[in-house]
C-alpha atoms as a PDB file:
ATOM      1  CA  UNK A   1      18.666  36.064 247.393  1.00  0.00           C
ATOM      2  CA  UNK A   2      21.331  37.874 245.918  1.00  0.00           C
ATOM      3  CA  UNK A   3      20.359  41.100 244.399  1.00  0.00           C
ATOM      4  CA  UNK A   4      21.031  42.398 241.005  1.00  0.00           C
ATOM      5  CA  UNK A   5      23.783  45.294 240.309  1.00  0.00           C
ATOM      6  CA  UNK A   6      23.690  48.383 238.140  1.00  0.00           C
ATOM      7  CA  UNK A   7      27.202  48.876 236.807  1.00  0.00           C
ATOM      8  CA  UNK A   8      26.664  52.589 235.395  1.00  0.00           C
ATOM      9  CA  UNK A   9      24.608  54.920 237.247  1.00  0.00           C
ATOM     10  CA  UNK A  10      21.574  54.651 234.963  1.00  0.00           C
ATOM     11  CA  UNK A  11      20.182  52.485 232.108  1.00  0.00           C
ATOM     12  CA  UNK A  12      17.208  52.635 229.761  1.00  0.00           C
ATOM     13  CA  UNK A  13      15.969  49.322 228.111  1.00  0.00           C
ATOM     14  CA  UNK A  14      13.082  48.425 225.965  1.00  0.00           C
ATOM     15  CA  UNK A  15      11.049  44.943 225.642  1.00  0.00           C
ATOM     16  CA  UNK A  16       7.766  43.921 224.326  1.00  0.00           C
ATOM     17  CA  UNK A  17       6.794  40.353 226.099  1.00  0.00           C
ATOM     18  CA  UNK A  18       4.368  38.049 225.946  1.00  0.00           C
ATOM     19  CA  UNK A  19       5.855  36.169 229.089  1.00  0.00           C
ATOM     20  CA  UNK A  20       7.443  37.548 231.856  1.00  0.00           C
ATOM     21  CA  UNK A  21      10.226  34.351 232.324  1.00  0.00           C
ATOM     22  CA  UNK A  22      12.325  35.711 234.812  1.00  0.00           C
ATOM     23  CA  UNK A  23      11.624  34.640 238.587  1.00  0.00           C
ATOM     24  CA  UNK A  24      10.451  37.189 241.396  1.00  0.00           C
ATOM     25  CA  UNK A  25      13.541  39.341 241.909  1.00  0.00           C
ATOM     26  CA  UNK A  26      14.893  41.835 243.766  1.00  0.00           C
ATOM     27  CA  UNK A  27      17.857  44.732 242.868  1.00  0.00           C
ATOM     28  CA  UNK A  28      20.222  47.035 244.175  1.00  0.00           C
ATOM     29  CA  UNK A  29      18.908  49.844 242.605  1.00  0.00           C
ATOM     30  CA  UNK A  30      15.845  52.100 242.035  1.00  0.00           C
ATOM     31  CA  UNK A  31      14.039  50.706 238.781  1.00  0.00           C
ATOM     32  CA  UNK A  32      10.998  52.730 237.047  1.00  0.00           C
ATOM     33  CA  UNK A  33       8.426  50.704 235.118  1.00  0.00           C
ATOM     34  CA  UNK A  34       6.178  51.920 232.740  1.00  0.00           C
ATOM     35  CA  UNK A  35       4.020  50.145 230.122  1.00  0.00           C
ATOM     36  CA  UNK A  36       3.602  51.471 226.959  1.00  0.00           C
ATOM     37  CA  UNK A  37       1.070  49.299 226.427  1.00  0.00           C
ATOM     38  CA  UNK A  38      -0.325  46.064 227.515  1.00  0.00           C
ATOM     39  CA  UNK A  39      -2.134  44.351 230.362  1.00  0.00           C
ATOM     40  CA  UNK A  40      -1.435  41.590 233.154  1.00  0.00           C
ATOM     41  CA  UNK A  41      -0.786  41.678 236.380  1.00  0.00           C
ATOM     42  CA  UNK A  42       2.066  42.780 238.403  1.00  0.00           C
ATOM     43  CA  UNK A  43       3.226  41.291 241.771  1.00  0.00           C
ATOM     44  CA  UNK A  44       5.238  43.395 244.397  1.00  0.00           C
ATOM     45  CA  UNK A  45       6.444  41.653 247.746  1.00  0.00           C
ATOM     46  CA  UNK A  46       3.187  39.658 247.634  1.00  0.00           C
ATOM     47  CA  UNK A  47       0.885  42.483 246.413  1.00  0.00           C
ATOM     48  CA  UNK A  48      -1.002  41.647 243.075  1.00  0.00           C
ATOM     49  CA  UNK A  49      -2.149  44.578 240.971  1.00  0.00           C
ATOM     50  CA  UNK A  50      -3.566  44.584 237.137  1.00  0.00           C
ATOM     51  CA  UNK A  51      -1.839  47.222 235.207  1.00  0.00           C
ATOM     52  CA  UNK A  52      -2.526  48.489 231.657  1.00  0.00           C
ATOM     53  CA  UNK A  53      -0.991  51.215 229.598  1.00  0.00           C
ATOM     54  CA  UNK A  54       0.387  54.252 230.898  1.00  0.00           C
ATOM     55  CA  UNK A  55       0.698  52.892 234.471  1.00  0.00           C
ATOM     56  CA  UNK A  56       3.976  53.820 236.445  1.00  0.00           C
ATOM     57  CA  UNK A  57       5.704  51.575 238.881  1.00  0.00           C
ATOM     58  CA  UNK A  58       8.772  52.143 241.328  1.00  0.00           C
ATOM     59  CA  UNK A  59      10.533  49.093 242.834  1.00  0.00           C
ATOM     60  CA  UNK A  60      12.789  50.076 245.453  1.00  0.00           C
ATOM     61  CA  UNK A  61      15.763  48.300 246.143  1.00  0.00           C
ATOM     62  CA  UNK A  62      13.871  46.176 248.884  1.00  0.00           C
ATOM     63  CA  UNK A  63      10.998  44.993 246.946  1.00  0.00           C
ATOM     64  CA  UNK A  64      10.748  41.841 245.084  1.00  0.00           C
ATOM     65  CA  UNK A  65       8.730  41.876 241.921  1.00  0.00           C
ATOM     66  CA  UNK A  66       7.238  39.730 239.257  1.00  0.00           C
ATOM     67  CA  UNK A  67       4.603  39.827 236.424  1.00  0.00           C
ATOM     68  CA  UNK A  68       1.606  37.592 234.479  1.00  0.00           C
ATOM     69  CA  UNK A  69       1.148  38.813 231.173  1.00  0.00           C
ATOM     70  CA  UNK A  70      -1.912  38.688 229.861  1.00  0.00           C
ATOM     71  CA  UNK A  71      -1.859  40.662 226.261  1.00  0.00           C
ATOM     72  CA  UNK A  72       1.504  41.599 225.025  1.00  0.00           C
ATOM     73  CA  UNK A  73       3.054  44.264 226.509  1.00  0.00           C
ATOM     74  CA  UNK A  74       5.466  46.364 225.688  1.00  0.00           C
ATOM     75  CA  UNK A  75       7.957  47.597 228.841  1.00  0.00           C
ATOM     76  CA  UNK A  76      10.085  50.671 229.394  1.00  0.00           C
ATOM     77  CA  UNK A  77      12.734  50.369 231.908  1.00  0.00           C
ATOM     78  CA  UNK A  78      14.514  52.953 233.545  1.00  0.00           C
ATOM     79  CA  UNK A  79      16.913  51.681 236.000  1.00  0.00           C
ATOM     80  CA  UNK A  80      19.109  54.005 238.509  1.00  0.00           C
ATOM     81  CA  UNK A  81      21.553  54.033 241.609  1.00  0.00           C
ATOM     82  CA  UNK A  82      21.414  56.947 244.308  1.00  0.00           C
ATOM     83  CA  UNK A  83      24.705  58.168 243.008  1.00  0.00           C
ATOM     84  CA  UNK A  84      22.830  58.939 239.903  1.00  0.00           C
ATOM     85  CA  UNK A  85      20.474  61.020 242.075  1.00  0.00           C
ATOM     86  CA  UNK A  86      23.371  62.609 244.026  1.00  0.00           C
ATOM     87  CA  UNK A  87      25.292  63.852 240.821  1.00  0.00           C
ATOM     88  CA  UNK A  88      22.298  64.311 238.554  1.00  0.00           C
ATOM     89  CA  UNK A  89      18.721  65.552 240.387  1.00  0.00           C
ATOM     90  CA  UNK A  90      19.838  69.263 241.901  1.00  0.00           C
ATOM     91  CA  UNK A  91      23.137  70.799 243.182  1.00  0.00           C
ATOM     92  CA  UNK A  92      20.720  71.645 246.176  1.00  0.00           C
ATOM     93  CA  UNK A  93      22.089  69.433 248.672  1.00  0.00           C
ATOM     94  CA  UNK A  94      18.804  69.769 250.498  1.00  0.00           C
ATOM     95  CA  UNK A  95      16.477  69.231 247.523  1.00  0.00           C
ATOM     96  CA  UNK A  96      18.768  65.932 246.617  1.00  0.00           C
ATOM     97  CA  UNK A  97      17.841  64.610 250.050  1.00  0.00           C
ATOM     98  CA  UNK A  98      14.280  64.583 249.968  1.00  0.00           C
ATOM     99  CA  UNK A  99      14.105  63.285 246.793  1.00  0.00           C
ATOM    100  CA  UNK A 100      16.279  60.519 248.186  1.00  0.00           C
ATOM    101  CA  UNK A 101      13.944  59.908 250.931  1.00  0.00           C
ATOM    102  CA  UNK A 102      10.943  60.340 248.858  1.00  0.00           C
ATOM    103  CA  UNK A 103      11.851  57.319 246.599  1.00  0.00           C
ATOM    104  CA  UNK A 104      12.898  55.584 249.418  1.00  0.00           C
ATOM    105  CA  UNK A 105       9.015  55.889 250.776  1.00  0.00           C
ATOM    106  CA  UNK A 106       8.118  54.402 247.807  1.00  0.00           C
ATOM    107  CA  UNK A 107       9.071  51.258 249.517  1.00  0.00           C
ATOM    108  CA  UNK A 108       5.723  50.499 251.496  1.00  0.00           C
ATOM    109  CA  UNK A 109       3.462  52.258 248.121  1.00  0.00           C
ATOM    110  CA  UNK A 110       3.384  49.452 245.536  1.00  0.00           C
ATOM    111  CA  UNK A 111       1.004  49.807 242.181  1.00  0.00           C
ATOM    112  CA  UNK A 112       0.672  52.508 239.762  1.00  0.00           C
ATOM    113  CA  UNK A 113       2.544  55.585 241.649  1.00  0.00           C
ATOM    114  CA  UNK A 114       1.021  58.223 239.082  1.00  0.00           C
ATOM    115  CA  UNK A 115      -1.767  60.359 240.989  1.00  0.00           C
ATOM    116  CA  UNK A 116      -1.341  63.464 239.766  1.00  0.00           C
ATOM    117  CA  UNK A 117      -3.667  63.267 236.641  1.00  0.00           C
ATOM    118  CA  UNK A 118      -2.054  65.977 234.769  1.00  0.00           C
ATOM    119  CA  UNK A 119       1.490  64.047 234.975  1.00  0.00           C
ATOM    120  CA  UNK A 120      -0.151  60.861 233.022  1.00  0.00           C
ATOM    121  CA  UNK A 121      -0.010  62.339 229.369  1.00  0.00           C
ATOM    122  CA  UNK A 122       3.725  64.369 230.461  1.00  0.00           C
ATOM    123  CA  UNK A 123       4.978  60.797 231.658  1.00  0.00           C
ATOM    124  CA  UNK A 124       4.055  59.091 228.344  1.00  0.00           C
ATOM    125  CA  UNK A 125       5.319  61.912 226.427  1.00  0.00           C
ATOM    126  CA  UNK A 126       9.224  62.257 228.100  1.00  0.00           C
ATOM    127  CA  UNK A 127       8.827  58.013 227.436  1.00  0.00           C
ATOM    128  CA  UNK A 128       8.643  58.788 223.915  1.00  0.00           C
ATOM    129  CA  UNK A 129      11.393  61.477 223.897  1.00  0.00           C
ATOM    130  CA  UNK A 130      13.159  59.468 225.311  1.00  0.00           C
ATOM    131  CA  UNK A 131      13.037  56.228 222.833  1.00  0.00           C
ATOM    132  CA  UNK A 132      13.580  59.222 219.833  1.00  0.00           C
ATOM    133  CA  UNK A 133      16.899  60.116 221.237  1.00  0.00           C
ATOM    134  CA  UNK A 134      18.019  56.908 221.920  1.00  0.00           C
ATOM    135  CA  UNK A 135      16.660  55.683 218.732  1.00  0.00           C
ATOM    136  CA  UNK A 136      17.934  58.753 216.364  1.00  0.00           C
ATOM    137  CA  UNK A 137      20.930  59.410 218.640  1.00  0.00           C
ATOM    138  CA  UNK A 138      21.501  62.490 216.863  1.00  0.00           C
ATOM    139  CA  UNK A 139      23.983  64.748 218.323  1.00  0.00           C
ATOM    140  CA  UNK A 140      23.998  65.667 222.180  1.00  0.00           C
ATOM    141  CA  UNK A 141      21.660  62.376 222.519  1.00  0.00           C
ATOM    142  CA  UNK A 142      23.128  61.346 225.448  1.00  0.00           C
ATOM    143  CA  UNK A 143      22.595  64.753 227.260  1.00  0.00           C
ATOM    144  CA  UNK A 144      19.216  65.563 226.719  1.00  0.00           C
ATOM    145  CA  UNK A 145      18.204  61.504 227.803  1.00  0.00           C
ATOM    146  CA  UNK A 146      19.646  62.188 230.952  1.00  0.00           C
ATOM    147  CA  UNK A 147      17.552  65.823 231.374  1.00  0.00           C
ATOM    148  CA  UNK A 148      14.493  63.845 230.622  1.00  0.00           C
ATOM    149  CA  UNK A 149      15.003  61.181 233.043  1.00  0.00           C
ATOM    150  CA  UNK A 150      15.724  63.914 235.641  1.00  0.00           C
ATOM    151  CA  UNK A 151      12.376  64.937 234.741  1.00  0.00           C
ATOM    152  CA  UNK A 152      10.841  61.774 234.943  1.00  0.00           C
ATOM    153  CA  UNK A 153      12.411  60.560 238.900  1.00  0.00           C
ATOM    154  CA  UNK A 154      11.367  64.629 239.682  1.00  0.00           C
ATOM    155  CA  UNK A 155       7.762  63.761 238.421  1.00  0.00           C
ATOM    156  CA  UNK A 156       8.034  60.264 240.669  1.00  0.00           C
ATOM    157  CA  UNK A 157       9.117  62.341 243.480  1.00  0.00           C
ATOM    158  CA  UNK A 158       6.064  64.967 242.955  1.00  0.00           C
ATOM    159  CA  UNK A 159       3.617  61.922 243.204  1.00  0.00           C
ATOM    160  CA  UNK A 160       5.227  60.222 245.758  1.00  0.00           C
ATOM    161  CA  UNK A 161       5.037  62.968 248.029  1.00  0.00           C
ATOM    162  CA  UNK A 162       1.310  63.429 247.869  1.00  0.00           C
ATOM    163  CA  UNK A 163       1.052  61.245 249.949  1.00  0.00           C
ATOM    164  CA  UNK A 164       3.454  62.602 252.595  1.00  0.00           C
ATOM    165  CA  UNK A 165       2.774  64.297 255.870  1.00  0.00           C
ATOM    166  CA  UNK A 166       1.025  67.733 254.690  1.00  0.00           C
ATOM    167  CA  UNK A 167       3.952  70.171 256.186  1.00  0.00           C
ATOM    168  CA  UNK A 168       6.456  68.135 254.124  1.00  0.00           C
ATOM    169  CA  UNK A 169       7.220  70.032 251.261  1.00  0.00           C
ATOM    170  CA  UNK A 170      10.487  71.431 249.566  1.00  0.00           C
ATOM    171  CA  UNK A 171      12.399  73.396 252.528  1.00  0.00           C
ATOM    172  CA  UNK A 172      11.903  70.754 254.834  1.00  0.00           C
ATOM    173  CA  UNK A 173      15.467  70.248 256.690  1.00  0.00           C
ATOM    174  CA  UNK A 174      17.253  66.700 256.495  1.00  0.00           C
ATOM    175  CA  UNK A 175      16.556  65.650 260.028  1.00  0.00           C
ATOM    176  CA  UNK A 176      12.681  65.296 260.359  1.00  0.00           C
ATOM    177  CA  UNK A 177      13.094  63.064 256.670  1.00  0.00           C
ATOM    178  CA  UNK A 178      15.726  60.689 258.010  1.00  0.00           C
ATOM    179  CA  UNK A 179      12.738  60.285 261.379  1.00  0.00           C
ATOM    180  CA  UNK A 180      10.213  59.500 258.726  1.00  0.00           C
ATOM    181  CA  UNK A 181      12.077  57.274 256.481  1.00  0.00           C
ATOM    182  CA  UNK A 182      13.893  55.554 260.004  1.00  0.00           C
ATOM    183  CA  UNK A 183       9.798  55.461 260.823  1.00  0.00           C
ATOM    184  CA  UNK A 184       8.509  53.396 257.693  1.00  0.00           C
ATOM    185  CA  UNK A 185      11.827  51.127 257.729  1.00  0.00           C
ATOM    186  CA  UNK A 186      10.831  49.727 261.245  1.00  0.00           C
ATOM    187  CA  UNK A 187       7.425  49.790 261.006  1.00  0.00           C
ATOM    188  CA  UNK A 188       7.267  46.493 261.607  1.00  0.00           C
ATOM    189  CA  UNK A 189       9.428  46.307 264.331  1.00  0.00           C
ATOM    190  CA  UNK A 190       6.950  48.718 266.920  1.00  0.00           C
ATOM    191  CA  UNK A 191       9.855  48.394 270.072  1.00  0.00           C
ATOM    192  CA  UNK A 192      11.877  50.662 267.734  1.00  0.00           C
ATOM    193  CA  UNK A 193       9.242  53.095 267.511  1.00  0.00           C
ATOM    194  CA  UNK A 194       8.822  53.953 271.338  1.00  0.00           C
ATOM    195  CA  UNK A 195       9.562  57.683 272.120  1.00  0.00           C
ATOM    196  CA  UNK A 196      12.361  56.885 274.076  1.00  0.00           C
ATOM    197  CA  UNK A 197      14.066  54.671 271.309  1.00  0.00           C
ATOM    198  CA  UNK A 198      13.445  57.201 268.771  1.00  0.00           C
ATOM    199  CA  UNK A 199      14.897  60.192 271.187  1.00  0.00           C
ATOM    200  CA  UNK A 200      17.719  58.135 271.792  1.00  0.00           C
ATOM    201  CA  UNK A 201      18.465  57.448 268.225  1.00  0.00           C
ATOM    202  CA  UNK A 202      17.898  61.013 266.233  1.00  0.00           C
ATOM    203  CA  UNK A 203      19.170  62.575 269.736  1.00  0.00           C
ATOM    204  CA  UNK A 204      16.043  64.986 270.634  1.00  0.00           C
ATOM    205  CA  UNK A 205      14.824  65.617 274.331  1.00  0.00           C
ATOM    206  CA  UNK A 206      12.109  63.005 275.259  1.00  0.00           C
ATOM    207  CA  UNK A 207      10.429  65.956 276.647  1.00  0.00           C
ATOM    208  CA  UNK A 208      11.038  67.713 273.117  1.00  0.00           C
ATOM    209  CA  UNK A 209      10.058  64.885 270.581  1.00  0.00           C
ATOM    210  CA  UNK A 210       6.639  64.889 270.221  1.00  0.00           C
ATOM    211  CA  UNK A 211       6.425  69.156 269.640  1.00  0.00           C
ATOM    212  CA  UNK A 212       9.291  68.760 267.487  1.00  0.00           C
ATOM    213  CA  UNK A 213       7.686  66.028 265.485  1.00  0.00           C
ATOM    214  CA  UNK A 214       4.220  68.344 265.346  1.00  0.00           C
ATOM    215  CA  UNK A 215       5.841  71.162 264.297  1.00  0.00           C
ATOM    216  CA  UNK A 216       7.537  69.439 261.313  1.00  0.00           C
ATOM    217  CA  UNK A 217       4.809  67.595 259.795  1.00  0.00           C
ATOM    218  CA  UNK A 218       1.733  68.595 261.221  1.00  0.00           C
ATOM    219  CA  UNK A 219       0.806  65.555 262.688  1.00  0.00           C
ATOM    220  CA  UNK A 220       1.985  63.891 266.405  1.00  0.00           C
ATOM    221  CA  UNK A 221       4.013  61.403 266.049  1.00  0.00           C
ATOM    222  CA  UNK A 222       1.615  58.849 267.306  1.00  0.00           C
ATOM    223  CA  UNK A 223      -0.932  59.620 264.706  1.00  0.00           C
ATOM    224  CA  UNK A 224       1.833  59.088 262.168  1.00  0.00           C
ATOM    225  CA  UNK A 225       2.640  55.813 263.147  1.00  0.00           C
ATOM    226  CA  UNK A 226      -0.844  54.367 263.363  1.00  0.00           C
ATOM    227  CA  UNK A 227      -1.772  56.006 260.201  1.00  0.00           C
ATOM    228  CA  UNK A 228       1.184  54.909 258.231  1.00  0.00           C
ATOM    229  CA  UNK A 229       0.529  51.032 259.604  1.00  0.00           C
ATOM    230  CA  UNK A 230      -3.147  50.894 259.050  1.00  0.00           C
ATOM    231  CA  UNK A 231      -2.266  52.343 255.010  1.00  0.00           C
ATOM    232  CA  UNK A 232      -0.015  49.538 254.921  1.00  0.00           C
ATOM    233  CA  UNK A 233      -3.004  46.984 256.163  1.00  0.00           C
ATOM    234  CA  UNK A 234      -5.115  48.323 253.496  1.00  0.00           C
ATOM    235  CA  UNK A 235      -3.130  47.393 250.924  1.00  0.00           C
ATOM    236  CA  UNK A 236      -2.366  43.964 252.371  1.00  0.00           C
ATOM    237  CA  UNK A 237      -6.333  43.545 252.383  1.00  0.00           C
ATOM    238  CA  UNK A 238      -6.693  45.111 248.656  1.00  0.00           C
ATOM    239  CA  UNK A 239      -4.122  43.198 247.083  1.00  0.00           C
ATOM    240  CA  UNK A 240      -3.371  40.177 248.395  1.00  0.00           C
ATOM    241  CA  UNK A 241      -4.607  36.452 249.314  1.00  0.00           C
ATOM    242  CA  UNK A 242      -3.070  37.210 253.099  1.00  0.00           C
ATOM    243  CA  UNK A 243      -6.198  35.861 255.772  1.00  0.00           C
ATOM    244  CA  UNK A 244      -6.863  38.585 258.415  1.00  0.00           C
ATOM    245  CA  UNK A 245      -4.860  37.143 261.213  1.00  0.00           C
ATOM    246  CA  UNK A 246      -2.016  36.608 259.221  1.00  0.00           C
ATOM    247  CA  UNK A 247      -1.611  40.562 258.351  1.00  0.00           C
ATOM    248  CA  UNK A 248      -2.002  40.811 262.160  1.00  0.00           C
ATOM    249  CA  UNK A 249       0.618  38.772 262.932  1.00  0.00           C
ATOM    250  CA  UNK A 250       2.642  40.831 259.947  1.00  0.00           C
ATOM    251  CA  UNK A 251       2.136  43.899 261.453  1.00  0.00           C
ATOM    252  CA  UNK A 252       2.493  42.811 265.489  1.00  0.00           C
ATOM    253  CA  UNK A 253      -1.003  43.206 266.446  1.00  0.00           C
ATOM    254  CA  UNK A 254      -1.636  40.796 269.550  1.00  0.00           C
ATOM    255  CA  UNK A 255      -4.304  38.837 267.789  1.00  0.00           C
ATOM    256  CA  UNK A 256      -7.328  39.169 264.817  1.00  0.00           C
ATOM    257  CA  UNK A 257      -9.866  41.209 267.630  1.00  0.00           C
ATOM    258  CA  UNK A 258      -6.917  43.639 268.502  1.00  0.00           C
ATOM    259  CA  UNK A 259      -6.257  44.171 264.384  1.00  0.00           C
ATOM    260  CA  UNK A 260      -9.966  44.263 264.022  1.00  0.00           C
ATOM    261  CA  UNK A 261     -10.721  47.401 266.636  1.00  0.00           C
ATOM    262  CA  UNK A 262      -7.453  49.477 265.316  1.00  0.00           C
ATOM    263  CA  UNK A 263      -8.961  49.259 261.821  1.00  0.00           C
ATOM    264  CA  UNK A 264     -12.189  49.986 262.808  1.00  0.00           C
ATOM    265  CA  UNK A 265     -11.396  53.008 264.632  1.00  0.00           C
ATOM    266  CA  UNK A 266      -9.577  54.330 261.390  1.00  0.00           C
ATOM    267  CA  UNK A 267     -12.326  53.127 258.411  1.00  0.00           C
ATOM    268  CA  UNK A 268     -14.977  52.570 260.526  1.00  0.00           C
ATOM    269  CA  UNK A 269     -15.282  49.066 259.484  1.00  0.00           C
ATOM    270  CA  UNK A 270     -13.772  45.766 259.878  1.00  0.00           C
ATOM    271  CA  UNK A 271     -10.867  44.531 257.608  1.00  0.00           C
ATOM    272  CA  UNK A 272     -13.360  41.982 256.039  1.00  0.00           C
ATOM    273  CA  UNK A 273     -15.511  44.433 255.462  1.00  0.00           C
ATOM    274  CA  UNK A 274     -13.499  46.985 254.002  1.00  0.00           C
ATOM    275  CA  UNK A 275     -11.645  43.888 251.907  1.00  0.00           C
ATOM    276  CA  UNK A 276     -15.184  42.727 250.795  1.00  0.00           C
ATOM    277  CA  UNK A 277     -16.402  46.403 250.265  1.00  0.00           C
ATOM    278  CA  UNK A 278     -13.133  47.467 248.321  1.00  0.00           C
ATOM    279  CA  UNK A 279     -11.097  44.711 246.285  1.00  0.00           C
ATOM    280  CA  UNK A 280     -10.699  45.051 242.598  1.00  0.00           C
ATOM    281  CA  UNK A 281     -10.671  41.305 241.036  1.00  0.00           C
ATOM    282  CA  UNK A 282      -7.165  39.898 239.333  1.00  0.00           C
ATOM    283  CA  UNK A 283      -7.381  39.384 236.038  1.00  0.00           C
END
């Protein structure tokens, strides 16, 4: 599947649908999705949530997304490259770096990425800026779009992170982000997640790796891994049709019994329990 390309470094665009008639798709770019009103259902790399108005979504450029409509809704896209990040987000080379990684995270954290309630009514306010300056385009138009969408992938970031490793916060150095993100992008591969692969490849002692890791995040590195899989499990078991042994298989578990205990350990109940227990009902 070839992906689609952003030609500029950012792009705003505005539709109200009743169908969504374009085909699950994937980009080469970071696209922000928020509905300014509206409900249906939206599906990300097999993942089916309902959204309604004033939900947020990220799509990374590896996911492949699609939606069901079911009462007209009106979208607002925001579509951008990293080199918009690079040029745009902080002259902090640090700062631009997490921020790249943190969007980058967003990768395995499909639905509505707003969790910080306060941010909800700011989000849908810098929308609506936004469509006034494009709309009016009065003079310096341009500028101030671009210091509200700097605002807006800032807020994403903020959210985002919430959910990152509780040490993680805006001093931390480049090298212990490039282990996480290197982490989440193979964490379906698990022989690229040994100690000795990941010494070899960031170039730490063996001996050194696991304090390192601890010291950086506040977590060992083991804990991280399991953690991060089994969050990735629950969403396969909240939002989607996948059977237990095929999310197993997914996520290289030796069979259903071996998924089964590793879940169990971290809920303290069985996937179909915790599926039965937990799953919100499409639309």
């Amino acid at each position: 599947m070839h992906g689609a390309t952003l030609y500029r470094q950012y792009e705003i665009e505005w539709k109200e649908l009743q169908r969504y008639t374009r085909t699950t798709k994937r980009n080469n770019f970071f696209e922000l999705i928020y509905v300014v009103d509206g409900t249906g259902v939206q599906t990300v790399n097999k993942n089916h949530f309902n959204y309604r108005k004033g939900n947020l979504f990220l799509l990374t450029p590896q996911d492949e997304y699609s939606f069901v409509i079911d009462t007209t809704t009106t979208f607002f896209f925001l579509r951008f490259n990293e080199l918009y990040v690079k040029d745009n987000i902080s002259k902090d080379k640090d700062i631009v770096k997490q921020v790249e990684y943190i969007l980058q995270n967003a990768s395995h954290r499909p639905g509505c990425i707003l969790k910080n309630k306060v941010d909800k009514p700011f989000i849908a306010m810098l929308v609506e800026s936004i469509l006034n300056e494009q709309t009016n385009q009065q003079l310096y138009y341009n500028r101030i779009s671009e210091q509200i969408i700097n605002t807006i992938i800032t807020i994403v970031a903020r959210n985002i992170a919430l959910k990152l490793p509780k040490n993680i916060n805006e001093s931390t150095g480049e090298p212990i982000l490039e282990m996480l993100n290197y982490i989440q992008q193979n964490i379906f591969e698990p022989k690229n997640l040994k100690a000795h692969k990941l010494s070899q490849h960031f170039n730490i002692s063996l001996n050194y790796l696991g304090r390192y890791f601890k010291k950086q995040t506040g977590d060992t590195l083991q804990n991280y891994i399991v953690n991060y899989k089994m969050r990735l499990v629950e969403t396969r078991l909240l939002h989607s049709a996948m059977r237990i042994n095929e999310i197993a298989y997914e996520f290289n578990f030796t069979d259903e019994s071996h998924l089964n205990r590793a879940f169990k350990k971290y809920k303290g109940m069985n996937p179909s329990d915790f599926r039965r227990m937990n799953s919100i009902p499409l639309q």
